[in-house]
PDB file of N, CA and C in Angstrom:
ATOM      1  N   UNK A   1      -9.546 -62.316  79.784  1.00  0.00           N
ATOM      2  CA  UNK A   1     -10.766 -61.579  80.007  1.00  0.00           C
ATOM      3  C   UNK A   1     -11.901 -62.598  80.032  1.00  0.00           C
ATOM      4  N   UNK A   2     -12.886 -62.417  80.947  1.00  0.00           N
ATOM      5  CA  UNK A   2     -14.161 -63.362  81.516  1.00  0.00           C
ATOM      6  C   UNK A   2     -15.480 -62.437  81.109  1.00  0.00           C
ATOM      7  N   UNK A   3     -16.103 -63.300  80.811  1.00  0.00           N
ATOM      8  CA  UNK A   3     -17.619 -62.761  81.293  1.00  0.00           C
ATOM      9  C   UNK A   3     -17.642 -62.731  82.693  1.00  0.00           C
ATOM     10  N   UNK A   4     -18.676 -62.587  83.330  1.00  0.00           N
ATOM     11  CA  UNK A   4     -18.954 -62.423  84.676  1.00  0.00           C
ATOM     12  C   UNK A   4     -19.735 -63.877  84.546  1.00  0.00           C
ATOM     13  N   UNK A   5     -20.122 -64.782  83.481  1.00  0.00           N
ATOM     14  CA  UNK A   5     -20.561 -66.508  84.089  1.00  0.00           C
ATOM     15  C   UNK A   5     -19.311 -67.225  84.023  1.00  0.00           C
ATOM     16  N   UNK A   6     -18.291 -67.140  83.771  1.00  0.00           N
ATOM     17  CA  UNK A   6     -17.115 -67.701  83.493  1.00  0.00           C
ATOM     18  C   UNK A   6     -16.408 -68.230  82.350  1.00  0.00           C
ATOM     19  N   UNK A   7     -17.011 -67.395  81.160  1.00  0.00           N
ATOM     20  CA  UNK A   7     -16.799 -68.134  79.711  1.00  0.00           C
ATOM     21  C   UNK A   7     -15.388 -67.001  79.335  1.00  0.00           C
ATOM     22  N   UNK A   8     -14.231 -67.814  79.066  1.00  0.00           N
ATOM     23  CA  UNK A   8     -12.867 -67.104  78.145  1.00  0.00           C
ATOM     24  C   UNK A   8     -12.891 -66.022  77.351  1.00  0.00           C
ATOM     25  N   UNK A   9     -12.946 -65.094  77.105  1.00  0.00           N
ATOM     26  CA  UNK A   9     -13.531 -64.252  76.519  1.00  0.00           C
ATOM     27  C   UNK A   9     -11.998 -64.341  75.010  1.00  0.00           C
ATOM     28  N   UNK A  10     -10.710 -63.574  76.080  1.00  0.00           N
ATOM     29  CA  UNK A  10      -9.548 -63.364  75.517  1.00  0.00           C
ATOM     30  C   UNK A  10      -8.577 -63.198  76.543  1.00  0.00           C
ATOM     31  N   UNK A  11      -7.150 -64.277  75.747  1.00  0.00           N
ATOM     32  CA  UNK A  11      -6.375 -63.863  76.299  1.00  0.00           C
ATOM     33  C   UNK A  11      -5.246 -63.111  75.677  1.00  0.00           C
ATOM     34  N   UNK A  12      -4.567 -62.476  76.674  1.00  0.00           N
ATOM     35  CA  UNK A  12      -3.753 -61.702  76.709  1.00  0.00           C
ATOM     36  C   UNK A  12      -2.264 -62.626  76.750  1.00  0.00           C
ATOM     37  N   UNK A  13      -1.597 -62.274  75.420  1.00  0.00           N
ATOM     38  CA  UNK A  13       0.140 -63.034  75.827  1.00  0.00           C
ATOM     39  C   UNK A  13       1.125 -61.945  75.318  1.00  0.00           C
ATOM     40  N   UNK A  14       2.354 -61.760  75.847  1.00  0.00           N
ATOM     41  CA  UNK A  14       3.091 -61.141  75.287  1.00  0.00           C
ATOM     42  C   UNK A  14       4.018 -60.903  76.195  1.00  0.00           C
ATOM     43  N   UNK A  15       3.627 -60.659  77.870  1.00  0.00           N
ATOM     44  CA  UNK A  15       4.715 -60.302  78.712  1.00  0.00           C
ATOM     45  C   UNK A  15       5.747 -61.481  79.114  1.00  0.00           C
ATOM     46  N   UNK A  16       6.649 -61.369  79.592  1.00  0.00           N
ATOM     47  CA  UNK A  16       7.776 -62.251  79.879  1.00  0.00           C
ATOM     48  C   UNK A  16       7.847 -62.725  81.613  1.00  0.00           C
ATOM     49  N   UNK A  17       6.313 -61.882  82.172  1.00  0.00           N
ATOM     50  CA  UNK A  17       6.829 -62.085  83.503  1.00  0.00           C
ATOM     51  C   UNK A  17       5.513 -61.683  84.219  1.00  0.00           C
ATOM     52  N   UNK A  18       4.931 -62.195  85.428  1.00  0.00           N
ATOM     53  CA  UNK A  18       3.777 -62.020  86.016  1.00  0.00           C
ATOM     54  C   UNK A  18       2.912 -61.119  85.441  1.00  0.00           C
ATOM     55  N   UNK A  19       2.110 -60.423  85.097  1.00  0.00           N
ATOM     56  CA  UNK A  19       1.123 -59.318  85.060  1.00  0.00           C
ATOM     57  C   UNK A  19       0.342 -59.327  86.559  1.00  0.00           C
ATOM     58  N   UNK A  20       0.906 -58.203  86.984  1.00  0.00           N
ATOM     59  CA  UNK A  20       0.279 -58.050  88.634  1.00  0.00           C
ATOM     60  C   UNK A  20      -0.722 -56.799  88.459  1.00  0.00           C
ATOM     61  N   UNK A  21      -1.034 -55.826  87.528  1.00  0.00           N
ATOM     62  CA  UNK A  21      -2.452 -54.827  87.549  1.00  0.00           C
ATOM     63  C   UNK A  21      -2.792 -55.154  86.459  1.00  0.00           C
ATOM     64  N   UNK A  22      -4.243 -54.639  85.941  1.00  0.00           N
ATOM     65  CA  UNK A  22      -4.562 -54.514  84.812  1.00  0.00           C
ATOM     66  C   UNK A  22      -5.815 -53.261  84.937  1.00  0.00           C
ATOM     67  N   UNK A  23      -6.296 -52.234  83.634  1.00  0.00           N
ATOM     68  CA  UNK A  23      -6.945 -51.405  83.979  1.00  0.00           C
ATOM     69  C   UNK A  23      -8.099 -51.115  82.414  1.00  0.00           C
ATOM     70  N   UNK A  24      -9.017 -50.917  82.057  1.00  0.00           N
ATOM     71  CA  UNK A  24      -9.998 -50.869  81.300  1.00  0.00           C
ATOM     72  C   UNK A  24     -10.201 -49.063  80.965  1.00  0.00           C
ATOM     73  N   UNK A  25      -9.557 -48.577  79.873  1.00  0.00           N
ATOM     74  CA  UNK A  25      -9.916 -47.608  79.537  1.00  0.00           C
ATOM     75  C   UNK A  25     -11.097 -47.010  79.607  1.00  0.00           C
ATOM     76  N   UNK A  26     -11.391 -45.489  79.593  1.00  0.00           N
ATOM     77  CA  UNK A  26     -12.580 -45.152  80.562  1.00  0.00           C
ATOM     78  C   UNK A  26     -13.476 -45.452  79.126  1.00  0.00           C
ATOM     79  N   UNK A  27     -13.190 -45.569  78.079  1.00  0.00           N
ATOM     80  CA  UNK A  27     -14.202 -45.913  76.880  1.00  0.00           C
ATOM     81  C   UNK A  27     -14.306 -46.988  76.623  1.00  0.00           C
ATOM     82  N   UNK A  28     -13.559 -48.047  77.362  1.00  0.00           N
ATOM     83  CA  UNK A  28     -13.545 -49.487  77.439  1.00  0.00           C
ATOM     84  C   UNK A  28     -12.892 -50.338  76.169  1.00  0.00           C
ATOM     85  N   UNK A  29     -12.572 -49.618  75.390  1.00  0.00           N
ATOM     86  CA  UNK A  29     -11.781 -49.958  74.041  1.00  0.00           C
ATOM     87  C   UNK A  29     -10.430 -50.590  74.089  1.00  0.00           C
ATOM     88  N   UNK A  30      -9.453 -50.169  75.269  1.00  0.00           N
ATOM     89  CA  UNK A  30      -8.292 -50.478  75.520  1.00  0.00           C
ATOM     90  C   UNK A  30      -8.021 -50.968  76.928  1.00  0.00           C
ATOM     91  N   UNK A  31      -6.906 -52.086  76.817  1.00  0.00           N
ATOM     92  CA  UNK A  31      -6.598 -52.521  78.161  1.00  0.00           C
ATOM     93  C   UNK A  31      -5.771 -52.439  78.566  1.00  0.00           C
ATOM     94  N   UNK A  32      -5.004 -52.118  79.434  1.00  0.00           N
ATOM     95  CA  UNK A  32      -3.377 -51.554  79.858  1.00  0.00           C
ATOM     96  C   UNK A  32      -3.281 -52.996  81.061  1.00  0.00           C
ATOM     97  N   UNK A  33      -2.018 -53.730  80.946  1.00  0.00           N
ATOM     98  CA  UNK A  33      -1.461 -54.159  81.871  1.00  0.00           C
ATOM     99  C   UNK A  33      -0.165 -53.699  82.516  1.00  0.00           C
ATOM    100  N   UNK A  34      -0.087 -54.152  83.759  1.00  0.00           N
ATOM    101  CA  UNK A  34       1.415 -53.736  84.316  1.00  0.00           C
ATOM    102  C   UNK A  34       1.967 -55.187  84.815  1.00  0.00           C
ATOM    103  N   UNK A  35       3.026 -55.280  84.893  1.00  0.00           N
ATOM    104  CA  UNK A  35       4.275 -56.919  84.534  1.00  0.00           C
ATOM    105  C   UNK A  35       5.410 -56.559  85.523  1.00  0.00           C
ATOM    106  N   UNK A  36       5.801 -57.916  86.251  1.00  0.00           N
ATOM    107  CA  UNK A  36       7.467 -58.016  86.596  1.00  0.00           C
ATOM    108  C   UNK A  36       8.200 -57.968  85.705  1.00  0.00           C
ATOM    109  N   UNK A  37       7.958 -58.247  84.036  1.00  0.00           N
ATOM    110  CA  UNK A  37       8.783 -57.674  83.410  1.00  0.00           C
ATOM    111  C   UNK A  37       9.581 -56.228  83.315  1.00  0.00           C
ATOM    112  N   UNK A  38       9.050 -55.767  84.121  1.00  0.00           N
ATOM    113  CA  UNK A  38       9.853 -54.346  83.957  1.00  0.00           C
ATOM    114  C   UNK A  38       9.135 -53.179  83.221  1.00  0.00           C
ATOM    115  N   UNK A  39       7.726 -53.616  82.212  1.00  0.00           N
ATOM    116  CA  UNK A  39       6.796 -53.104  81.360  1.00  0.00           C
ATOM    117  C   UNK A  39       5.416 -52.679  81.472  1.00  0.00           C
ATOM    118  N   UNK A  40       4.723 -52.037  80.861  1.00  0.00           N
ATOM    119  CA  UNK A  40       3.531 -52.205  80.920  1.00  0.00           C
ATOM    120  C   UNK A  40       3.199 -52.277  79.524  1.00  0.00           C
ATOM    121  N   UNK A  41       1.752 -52.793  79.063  1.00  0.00           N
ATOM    122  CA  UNK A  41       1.416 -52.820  77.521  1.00  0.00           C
ATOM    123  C   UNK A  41      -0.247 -52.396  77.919  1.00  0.00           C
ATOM    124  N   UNK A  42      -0.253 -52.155  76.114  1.00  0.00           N
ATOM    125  CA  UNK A  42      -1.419 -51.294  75.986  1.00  0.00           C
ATOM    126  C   UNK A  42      -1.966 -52.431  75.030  1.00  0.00           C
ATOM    127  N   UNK A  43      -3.492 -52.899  75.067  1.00  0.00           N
ATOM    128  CA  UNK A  43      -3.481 -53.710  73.955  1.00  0.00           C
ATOM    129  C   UNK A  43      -5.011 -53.610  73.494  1.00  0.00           C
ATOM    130  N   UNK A  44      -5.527 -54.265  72.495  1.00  0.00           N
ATOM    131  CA  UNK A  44      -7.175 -54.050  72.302  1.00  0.00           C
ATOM    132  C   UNK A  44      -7.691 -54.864  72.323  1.00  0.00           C
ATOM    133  N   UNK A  45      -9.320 -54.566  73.018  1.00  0.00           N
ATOM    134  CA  UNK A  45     -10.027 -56.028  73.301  1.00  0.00           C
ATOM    135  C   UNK A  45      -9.900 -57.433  72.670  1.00  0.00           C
ATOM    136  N   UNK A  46      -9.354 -57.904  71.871  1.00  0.00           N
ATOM    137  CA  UNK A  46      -9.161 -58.598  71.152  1.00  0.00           C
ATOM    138  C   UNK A  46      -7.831 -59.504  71.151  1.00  0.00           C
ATOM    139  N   UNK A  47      -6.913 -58.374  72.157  1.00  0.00           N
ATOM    140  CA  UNK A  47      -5.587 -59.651  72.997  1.00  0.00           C
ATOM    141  C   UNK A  47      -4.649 -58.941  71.522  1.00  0.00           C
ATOM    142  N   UNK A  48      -4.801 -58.069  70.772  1.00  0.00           N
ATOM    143  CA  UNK A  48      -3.033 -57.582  70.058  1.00  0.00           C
ATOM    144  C   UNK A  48      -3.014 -56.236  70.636  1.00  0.00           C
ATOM    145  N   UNK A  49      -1.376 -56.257  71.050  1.00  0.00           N
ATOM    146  CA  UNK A  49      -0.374 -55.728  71.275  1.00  0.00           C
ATOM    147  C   UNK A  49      -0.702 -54.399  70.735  1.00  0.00           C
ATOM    148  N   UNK A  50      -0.829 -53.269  71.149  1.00  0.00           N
ATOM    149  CA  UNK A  50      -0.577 -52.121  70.333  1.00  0.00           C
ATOM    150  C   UNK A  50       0.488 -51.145  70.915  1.00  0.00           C
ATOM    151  N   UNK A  51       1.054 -51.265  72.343  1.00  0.00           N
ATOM    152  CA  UNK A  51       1.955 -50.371  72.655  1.00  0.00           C
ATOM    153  C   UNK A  51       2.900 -50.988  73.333  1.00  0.00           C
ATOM    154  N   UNK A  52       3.654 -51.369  73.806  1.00  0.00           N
ATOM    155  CA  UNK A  52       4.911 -51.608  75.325  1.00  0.00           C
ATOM    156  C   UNK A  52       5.573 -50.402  75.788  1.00  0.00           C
ATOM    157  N   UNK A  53       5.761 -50.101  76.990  1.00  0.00           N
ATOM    158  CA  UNK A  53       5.935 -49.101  77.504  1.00  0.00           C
ATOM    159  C   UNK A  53       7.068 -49.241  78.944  1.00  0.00           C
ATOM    160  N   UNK A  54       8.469 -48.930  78.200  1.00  0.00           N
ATOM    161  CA  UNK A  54       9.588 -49.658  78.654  1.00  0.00           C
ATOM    162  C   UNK A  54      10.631 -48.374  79.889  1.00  0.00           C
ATOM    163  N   UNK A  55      11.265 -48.687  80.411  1.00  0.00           N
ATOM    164  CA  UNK A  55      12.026 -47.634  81.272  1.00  0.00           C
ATOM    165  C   UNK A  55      11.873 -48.034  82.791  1.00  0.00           C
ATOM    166  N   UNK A  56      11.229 -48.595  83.055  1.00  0.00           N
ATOM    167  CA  UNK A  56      10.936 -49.212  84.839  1.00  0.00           C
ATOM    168  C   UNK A  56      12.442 -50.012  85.017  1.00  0.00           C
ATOM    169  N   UNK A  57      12.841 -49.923  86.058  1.00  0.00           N
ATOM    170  CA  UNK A  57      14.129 -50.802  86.559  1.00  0.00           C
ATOM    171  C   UNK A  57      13.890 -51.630  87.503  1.00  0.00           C
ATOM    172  N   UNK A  58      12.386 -51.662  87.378  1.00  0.00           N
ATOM    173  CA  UNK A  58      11.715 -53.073  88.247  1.00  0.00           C
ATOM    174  C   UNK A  58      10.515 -53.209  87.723  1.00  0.00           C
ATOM    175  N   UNK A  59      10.067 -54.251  88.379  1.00  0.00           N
ATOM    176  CA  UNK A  59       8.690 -54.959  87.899  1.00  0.00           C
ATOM    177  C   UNK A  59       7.246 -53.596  88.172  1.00  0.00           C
ATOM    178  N   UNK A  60       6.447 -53.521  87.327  1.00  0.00           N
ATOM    179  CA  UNK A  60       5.447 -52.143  87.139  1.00  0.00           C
ATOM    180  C   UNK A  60       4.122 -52.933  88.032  1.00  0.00           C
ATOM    181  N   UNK A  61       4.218 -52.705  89.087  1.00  0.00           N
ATOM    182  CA  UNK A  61       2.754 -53.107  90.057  1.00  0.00           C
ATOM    183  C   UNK A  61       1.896 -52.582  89.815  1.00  0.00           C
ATOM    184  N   UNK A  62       1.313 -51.191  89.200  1.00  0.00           N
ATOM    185  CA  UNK A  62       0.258 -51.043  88.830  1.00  0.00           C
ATOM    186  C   UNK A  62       0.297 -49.765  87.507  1.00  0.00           C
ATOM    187  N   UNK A  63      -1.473 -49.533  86.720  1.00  0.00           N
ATOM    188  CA  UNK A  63      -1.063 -48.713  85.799  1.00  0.00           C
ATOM    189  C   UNK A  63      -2.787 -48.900  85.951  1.00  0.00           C
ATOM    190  N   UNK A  64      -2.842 -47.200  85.502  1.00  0.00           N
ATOM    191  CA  UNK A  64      -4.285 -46.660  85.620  1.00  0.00           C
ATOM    192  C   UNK A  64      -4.314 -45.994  84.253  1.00  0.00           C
ATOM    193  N   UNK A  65      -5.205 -45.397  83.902  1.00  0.00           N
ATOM    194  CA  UNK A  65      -5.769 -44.251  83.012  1.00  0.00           C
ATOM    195  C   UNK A  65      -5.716 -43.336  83.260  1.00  0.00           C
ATOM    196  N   UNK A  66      -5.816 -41.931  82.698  1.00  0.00           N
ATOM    197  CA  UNK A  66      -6.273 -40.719  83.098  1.00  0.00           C
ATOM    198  C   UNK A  66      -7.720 -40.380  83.073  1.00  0.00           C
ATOM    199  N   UNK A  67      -8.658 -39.874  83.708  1.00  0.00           N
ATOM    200  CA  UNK A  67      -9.653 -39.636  82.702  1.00  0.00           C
ATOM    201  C   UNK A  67     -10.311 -39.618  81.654  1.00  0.00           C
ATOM    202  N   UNK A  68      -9.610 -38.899  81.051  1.00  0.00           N
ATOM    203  CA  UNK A  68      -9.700 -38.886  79.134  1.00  0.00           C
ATOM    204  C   UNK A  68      -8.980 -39.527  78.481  1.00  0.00           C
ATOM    205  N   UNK A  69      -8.494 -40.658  79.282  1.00  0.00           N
ATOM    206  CA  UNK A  69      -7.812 -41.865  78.033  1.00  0.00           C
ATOM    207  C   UNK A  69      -6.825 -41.484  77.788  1.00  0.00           C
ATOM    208  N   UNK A  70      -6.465 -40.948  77.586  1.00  0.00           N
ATOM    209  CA  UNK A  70      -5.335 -40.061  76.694  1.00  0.00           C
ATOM    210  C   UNK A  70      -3.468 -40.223  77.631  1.00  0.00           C
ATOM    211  N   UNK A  71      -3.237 -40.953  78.745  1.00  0.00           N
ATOM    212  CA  UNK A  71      -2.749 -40.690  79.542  1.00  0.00           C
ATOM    213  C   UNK A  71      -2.528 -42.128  80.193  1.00  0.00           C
ATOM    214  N   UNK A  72      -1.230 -43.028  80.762  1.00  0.00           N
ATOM    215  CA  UNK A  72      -1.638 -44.129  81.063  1.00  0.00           C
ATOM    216  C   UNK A  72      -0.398 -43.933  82.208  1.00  0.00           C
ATOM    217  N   UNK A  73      -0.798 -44.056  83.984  1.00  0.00           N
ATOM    218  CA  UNK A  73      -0.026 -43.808  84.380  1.00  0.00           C
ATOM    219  C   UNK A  73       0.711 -45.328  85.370  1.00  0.00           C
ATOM    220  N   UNK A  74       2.297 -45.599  85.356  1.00  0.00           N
ATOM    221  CA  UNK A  74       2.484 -46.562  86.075  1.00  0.00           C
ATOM    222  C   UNK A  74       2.857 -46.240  87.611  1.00  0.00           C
ATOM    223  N   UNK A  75       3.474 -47.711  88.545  1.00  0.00           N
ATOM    224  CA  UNK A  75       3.681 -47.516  89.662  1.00  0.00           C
ATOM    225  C   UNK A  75       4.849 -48.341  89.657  1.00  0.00           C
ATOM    226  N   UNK A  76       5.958 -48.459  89.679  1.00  0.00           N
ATOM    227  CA  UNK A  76       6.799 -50.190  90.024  1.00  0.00           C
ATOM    228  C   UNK A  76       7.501 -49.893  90.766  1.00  0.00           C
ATOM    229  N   UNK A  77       8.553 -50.743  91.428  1.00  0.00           N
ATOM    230  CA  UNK A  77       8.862 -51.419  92.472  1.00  0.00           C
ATOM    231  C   UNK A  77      10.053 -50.529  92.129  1.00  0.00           C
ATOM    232  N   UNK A  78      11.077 -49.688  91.291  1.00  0.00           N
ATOM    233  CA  UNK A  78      12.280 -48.823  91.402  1.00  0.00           C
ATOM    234  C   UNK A  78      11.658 -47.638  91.974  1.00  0.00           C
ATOM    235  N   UNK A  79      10.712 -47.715  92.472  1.00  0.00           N
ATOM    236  CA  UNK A  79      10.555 -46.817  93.360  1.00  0.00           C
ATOM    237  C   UNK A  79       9.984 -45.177  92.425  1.00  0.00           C
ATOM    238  N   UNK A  80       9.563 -45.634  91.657  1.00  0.00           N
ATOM    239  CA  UNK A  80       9.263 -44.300  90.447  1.00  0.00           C
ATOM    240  C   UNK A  80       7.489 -44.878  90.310  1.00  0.00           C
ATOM    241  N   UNK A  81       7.393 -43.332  89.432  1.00  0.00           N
ATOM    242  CA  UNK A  81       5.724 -43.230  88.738  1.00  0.00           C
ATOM    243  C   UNK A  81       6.110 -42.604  87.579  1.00  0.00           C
ATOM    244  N   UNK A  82       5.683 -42.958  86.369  1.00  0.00           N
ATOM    245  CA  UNK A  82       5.751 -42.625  85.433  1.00  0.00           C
ATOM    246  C   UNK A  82       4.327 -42.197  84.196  1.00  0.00           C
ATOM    247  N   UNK A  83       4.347 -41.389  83.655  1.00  0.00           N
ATOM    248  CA  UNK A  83       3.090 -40.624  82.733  1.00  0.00           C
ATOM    249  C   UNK A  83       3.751 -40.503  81.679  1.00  0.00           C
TER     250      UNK A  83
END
C-alpha cells in the first residue's frame, strides 16, 4: 500500500503466488486480495492476516465487496464465482 507521493505505506505477505486483484472495503478498514494461489485473503490496514478463503481450483483473478461489507465476492480461472 502507497500514498499517492510514493512513500511504502504496508506490505502485504502471506500468499504463495501472484496477487492479481485487490479491493478496499467500502469503510476502508479491510483489504481483500485475490492470488494464483488458488485463495483470496482478507487482511487489515496494517498487513495481518485475518481471513484466507480457500476452495478455488485455480488461481482467484478477482474479489470485490458487497456494499455493506459484509460479503466478499471472488472470480478465478476454474471457471466459478464464489460469495
Amino acid at each position: 500500500m502507497w500514498t499517492l507521493k510514493g512513500q511504502l505505506l504496508q506490505e502485504f505477505k502471506g500468499h504463495t503466488g501472484e496477487i492479481w486483484g485487490m479491493s478496499f472495503s467500502p469503510d476502508g478498514k479491510t483489504i481483500a486480495t485475490a492470488s494464483s494461489d488458488n485463495t483470496a485473503r482478507l487482511w487489515t490496514l496494517k498487513g495481518q492476516m485475518l481471513q484466507e478463503f480457500k476452495g478455488h481450483k485455480g488461481g482467484v483473478w478477482g474479489v470485490s465487496f458487497s456494499p455493506d461489507g459484509k460479503t466478499i465476492a471472488t472470480a478465478s480461472s476454474d471457471k466459478t464465482a464464489r460469495l
